[in-house]
Every structure is written in C-alpha cells, then in structure tokens.
Protein backbone atom coordinates (compact mmCIF):
# COMPACT_ATOMS: atom_id res chain seq x y z
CA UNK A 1 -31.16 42.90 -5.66
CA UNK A 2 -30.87 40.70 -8.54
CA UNK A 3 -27.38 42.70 -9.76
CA UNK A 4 -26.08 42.08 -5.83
CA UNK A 5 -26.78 38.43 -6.18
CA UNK A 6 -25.58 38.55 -9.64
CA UNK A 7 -22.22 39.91 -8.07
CA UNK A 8 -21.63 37.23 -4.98
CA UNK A 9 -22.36 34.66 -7.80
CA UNK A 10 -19.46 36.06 -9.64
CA UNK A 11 -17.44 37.01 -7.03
CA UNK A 12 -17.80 33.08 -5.45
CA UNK A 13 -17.02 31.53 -8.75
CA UNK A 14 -13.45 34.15 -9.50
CA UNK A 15 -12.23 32.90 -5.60
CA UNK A 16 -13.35 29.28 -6.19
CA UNK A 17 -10.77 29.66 -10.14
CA UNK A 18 -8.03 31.34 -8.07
CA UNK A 19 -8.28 28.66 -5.07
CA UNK A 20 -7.93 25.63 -7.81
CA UNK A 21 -5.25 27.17 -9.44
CA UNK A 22 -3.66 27.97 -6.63
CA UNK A 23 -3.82 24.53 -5.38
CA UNK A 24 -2.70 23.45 -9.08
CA UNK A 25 0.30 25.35 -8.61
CA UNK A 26 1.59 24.16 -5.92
CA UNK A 27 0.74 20.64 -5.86
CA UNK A 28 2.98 21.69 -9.26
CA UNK A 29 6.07 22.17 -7.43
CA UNK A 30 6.44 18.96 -6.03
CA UNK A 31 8.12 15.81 -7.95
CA UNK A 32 5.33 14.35 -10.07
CA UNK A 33 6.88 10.68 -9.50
CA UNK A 34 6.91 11.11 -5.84
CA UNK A 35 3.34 12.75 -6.02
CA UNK A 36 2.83 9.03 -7.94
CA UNK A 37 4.65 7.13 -5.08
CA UNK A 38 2.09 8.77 -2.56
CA UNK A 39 -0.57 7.94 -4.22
CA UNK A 40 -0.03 4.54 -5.63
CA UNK A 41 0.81 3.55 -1.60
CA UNK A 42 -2.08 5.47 -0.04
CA UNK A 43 0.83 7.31 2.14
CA UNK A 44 -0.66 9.47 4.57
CA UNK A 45 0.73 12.04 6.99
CA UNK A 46 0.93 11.45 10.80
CA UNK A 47 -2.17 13.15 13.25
CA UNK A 48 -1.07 16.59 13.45
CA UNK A 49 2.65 15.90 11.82
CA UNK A 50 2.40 20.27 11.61
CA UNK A 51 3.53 20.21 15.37
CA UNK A 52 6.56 18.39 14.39
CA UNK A 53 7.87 21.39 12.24
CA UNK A 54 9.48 24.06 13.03
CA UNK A 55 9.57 27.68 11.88
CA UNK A 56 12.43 30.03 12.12
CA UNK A 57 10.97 33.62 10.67
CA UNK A 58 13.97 35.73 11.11
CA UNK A 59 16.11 32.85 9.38
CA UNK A 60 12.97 32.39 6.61
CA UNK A 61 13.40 28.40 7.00
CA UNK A 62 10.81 25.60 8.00
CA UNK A 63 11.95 21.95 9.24
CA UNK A 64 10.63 18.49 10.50
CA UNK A 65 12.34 17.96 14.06
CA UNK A 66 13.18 14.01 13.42
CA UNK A 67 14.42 12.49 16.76
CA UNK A 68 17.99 10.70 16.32
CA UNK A 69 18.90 12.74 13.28
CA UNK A 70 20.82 15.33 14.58
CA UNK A 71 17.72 16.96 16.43
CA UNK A 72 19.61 17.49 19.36
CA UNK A 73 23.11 19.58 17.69
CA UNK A 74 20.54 21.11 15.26
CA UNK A 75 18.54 22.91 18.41
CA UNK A 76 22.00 23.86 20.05
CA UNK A 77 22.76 25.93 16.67
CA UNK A 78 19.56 27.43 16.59
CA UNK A 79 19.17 28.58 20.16
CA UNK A 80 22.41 30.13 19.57
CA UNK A 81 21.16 32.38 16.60
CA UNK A 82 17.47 32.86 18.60
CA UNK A 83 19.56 34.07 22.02
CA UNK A 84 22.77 35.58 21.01
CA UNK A 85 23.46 37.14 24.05
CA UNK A 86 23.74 33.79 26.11
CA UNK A 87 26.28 31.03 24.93
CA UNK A 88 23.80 28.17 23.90
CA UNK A 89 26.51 26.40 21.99
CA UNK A 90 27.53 23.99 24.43
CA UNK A 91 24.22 23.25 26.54
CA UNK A 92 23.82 19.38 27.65
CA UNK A 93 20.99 17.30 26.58
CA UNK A 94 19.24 18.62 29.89
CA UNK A 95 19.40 21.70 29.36
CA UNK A 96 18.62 21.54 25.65
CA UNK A 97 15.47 19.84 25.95
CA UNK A 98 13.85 20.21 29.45
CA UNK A 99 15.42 23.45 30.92
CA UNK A 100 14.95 25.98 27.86
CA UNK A 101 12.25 23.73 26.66
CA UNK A 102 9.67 26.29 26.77
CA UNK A 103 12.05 28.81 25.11
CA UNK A 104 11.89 26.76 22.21
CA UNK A 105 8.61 25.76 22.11
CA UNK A 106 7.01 28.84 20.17
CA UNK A 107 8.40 27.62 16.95
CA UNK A 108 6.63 24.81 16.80
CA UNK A 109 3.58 25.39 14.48
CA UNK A 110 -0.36 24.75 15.05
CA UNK A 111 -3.02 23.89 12.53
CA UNK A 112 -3.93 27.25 12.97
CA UNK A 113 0.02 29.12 11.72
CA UNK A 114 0.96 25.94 9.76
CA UNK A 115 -1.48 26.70 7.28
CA UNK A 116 -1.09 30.20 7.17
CA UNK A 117 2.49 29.61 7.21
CA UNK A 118 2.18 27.50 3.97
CA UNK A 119 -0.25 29.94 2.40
CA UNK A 120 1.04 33.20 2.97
CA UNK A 121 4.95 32.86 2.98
CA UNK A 122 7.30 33.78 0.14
CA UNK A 123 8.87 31.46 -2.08
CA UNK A 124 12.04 31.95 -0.39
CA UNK A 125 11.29 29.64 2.33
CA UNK A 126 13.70 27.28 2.76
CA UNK A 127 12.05 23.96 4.11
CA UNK A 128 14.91 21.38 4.82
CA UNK A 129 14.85 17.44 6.33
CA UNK A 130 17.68 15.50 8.03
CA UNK A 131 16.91 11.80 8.08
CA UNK A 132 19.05 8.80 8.44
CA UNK A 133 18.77 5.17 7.89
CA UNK A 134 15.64 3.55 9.94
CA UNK A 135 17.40 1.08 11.24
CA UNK A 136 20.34 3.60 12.46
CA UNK A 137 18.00 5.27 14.86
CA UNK A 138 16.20 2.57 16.28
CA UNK A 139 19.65 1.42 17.01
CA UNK A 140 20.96 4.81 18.54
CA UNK A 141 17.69 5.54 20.46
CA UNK A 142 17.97 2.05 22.04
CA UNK A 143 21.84 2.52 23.23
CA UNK A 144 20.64 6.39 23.81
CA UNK A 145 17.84 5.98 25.63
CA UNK A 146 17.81 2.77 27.48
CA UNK A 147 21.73 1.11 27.97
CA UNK A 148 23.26 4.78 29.00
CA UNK A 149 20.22 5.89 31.09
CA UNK A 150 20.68 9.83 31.06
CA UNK A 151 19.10 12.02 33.55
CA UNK A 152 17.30 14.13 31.22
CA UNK A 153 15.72 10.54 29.84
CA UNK A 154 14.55 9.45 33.20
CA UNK A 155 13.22 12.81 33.88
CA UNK A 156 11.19 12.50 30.49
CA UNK A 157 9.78 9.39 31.51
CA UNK A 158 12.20 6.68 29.20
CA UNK A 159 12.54 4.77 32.58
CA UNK A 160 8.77 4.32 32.31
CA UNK A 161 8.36 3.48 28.73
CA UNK A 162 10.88 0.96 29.05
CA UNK A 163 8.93 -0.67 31.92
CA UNK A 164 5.86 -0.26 30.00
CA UNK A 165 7.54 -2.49 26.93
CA UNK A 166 8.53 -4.77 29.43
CA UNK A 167 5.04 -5.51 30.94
CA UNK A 168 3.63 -5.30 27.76
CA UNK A 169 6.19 -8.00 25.72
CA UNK A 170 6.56 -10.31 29.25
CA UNK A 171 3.11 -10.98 30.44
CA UNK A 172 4.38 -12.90 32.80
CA UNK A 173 6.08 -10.13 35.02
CA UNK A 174 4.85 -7.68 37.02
CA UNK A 175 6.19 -3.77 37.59
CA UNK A 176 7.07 -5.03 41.31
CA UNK A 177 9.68 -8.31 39.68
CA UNK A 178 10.86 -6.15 37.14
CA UNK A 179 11.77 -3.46 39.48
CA UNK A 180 12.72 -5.79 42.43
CA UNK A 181 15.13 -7.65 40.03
CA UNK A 182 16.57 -4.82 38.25
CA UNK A 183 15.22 -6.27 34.60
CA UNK A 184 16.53 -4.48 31.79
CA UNK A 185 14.90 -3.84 28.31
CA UNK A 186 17.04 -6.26 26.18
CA UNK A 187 17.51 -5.61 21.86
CA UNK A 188 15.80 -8.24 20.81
CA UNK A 189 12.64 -6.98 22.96
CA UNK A 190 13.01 -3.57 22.40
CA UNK A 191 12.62 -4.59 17.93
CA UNK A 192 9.89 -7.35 18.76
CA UNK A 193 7.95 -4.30 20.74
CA UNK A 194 8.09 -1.99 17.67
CA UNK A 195 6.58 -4.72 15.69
CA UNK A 196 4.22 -5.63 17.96
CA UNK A 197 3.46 -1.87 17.99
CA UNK A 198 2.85 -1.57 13.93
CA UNK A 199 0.99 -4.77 14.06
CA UNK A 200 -1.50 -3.47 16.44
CA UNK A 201 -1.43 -0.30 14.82
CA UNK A 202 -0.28 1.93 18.07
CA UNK A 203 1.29 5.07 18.01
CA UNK A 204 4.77 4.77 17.24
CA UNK A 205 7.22 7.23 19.34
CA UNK A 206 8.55 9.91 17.40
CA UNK A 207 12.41 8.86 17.76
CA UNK A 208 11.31 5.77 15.90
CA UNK A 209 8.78 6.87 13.40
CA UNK A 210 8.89 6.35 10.26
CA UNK A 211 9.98 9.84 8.80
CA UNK A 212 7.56 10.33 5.63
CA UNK A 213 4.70 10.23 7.59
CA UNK A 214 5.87 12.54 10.43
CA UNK A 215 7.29 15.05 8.51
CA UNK A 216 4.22 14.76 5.87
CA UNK A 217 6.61 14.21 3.23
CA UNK A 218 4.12 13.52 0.56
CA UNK A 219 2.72 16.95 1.30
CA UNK A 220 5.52 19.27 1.77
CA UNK A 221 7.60 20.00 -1.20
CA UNK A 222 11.06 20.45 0.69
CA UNK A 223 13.49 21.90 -0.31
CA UNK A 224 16.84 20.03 1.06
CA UNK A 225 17.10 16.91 2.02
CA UNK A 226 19.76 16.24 4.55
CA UNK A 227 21.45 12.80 5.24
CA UNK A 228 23.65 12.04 8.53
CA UNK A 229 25.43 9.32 6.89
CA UNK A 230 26.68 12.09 4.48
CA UNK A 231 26.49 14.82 6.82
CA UNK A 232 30.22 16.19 6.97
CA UNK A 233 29.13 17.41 3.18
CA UNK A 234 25.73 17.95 3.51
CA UNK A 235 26.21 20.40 7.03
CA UNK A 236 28.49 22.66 4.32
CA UNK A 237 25.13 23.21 1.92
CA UNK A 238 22.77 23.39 5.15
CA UNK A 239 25.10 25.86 7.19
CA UNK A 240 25.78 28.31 3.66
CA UNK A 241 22.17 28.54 3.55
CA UNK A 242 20.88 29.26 7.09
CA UNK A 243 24.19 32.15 7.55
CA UNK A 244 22.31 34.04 4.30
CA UNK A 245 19.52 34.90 7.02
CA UNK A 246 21.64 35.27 10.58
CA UNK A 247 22.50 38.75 10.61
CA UNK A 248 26.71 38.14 10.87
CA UNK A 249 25.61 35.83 13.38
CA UNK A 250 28.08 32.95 12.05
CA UNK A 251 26.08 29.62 12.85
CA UNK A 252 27.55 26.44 12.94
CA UNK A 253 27.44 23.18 14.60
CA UNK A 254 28.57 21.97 17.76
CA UNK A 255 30.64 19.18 18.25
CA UNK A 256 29.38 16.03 18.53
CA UNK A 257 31.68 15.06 21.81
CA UNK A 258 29.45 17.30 23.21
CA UNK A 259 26.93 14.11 24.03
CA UNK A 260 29.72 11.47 24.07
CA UNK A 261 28.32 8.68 25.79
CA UNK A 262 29.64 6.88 28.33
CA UNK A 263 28.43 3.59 26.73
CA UNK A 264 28.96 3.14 23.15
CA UNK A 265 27.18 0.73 20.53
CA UNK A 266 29.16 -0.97 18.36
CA UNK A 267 29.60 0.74 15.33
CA UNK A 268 27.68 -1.61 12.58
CA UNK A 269 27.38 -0.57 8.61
CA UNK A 270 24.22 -0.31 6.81
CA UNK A 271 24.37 -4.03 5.72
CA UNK A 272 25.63 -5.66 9.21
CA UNK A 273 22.98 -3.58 10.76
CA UNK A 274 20.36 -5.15 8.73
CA UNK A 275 21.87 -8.70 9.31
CA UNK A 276 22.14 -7.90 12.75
CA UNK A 277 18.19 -6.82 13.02
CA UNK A 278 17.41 -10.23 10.93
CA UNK A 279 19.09 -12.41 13.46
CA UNK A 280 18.11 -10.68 16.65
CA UNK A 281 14.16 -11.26 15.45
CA UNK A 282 14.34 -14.68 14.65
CA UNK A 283 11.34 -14.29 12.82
CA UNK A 284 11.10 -13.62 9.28
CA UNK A 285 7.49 -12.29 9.74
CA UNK A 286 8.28 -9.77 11.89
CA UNK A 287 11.45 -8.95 9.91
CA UNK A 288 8.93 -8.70 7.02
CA UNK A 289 6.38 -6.11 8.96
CA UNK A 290 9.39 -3.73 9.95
CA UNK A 291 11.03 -3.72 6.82
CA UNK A 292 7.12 -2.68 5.13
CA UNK A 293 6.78 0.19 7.82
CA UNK A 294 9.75 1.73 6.82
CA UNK A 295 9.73 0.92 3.51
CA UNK A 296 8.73 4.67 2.66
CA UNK A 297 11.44 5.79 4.12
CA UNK A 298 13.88 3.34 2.49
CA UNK A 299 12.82 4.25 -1.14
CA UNK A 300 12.03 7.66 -0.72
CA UNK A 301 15.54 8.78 0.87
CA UNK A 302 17.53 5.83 -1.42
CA UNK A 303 18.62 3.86 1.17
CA UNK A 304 18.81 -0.07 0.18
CA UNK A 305 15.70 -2.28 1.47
CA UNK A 306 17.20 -5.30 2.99
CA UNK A 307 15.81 -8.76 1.23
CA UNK A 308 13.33 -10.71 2.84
C-alpha cells in the first residue's frame, strides 16, 4: 500500500516537471519583448477569442478571422481548396457568409479543440494574421456596412445595429422618427458611438475590435503576420505557404472587383485618415480614448500612433 502511494506520489510530481516545462517551452517561443509588452499593459485576450480562429487540418494552418482585413477574399480561397468540386472562387458576399455559412462553420474552434489543437499539433503549424490599420477598418466597415447597404448586411441585422447607435447616441429620437424620416447613421456618430462604447466598457463588434485582443495575440505565438497595406507582397509569402499543403490544388486569391461597391469612400492615407478622425470628433478626449484602445494594435503591428 505504502509502495502504491509511494508510486502516485512520484508519478504526480514527473507529470507536474513535464507540464512546467512544457509550459516553459512554449511560452519560450514567443518574442520575450512582446511577452514584456503584455505584461507591462495587463493585455488580455477577448471572452472566448478561440472561436475567432480558424483551423484548416488538411492545409496544417491556424488563423484569426479579423473582419475588414481581407476576411471576406480569404474565405473565397479557402472554400475553394475545402470544395474543389464546386467553383467557390467567385461567390458574392451573400453567398460567402450567409448561404454556405454553415459549411464553413466547422472550422471554427471551441475551448474544447482549441486547446487540444494547441497541445497536440506539430510544430509545423502555420498560424498566420492579416491586420490593417485601426482606423482603415472602422473607415471601410462604415462605407461597407452602412452608406452601401448590401443585402447580405440587412439580412445580418446592420440595418438594426445602425438604428440601435442611433437611439442610443440621439436620445431624443425614437425608432418610429428615425424610421419615418429615413435618418441615416452619419461619421461623426458612427466614431462618437465606438467611444462611447469603450468608455462604457461594451462589447465592441468584431469588424471594429481591436485585433490583439481578439486574436489573443499576447498568447499565440504566430507565425506570419500579414498587412493589407502591403498585401500585393505579403499575398506572395501567404499563398507559397498555404499551396505546400493543397494537394496541386493551386490556391490563390480572388479579385477584389469581385465586391466593388457601388459607393466608394474617398481614398484617405494613413495620416489624412487620422486628421480626418481628429476633426470629425471635435473632441480631443474622445480622440484620446480611441487612440488608447487601439493603441495595442498600433505598436504591436508598427503602425504610427497619431499625436494627441
């Protein structure tokens, strides 16, 4: 009896070695000064940011779905590896995110396969990010979502949420005025809602959150880090690397006419884009409180912080 307890007691203390090592090693792989950066900012990861990422087994690779950074082209070239027998190339937004919705959805991981995933995988897994510039995608998903008005959008309740940031910025109305006299969500409501949202500490919607926390940056040591402004080179590296896996299946992405809209934004550089967000707030304060949201993802992905 005494030997058998003498054994567990062993036994306990060799798994207990091998799961701190373990752990050792591979909070070892990621960059000690971004392991630094996490920690001197108390940067967490989003509520379940696991069923934001994506897992490809055939192709070996792992990715954070970020809204407004080439999500949508990125799902087109993947449906066409996962369904080869069906041209999925050239699907419209509809059909790429309600329609074969479901077909799609089985890559998403759990708690449950995320950590398995994590655990149990080879080395070989290639875990890649796109991002883009904060401000760039509130900008886009703004134009995208609520100046061209897309069926698929409506369907997906944007028409909603946009009445809903109405009622909630404009006290004063009601859902019957705003619908009776066709009020649209303006720019400058549309930014002082997002910082009326991290002020009260809301949940943000994912095609404006900030990206380290979503994709758990802090805590997955990726391996690629994608960037649309640069993305005519960066597509070459990404592309090379998912056609090692795609069994002569030659992947590559659509073109981008593909969701031409009918309704363009202006095109605006980094640095009118910021000016542009300065002097559609009005307020310095609440240009202060978005530019410390995103600030992660400024410094993190080396994109300029605007001055205050």
């Amino acid at each position: 009896m005494l030997r058998h307890r003498r054994f567990l007691l062993i036994l306990n203390l060799s798994l207990s070695c091998f799961l701190i090592i373990f752990l050792i090693l591979q909070s070892n792989e990621q960059n000690p000064a971004l392991i630094n950066y996490c920690l001197i900012n108390n940067i967490t990861s989003s509520k379940e940011f696991y069923t934001n990422l994506v897992y490809i087994p055939t192709l070996n690779i792992l990715f954070c779905d970020v809204p407004k950074a080439a999500s949508t082209n990125l799902r087109r070239l993947l449906y066409r590896y996962l369904n080869p027998s069906n041209s999925f190339t050239n699907l419209d937004r509809k059909q790429i995110w309600l329609d074969h919705k479901d077909f799609f959805k089985k890559y998403y991981l759990t708690k449950t396969n995320f950590e398995f995933i994590l655990n149990n995988s080879n080395r070989n897994l290639f875990k890649f990010l796109l991002v883009r510039h904060p401000f760039q995608r509130i900008y886009s998903v703004y134009y995208d979502k609520f100046v061209n008005n897309h069926i698929e959008d409506t369907l997906s309740g944007w028409k909603q949420l946009e009445e809903d940031i109405l009622l909630q910025m404009n006290t004063n109305q009601t859902l019957l005025t705003i619908r009776r006299n066709d009020i649209k969500l303006d720019f400058r409501t549309f930014l002082l809602y997002i910082i009326d949202s991290i002020k009260r500490n809301q949940l943000i919607n994912s095609h404006w959150e900030q990206i380290v926390q979503r994709c758990a940056f802090c805590s997955i040591n990726y391996n690629f880090i994608g960037k649309i402004e640069n993305f005519h080179q960066d597509k070459k590296f990404l592309l090379k690397k998912l056609n090692q896996n795609s069994n002569k299946i030659i992947l590559k992405f659509p073109s981008k006419e593909i969701d031409k809209q009918p309704k363009k934004q202006i095109l605006l550089y980094d640095s009118q884009l910021i000016q542009f967000f300065r002097d559609t707030i009005q307020n310095d304060d609440g240009f202060e409180i978005l530019i410390d949201y995103y600030k992660p993802d400024f410094q993190l992905f080396n994109y300029e912080i605007p001055n205050l």
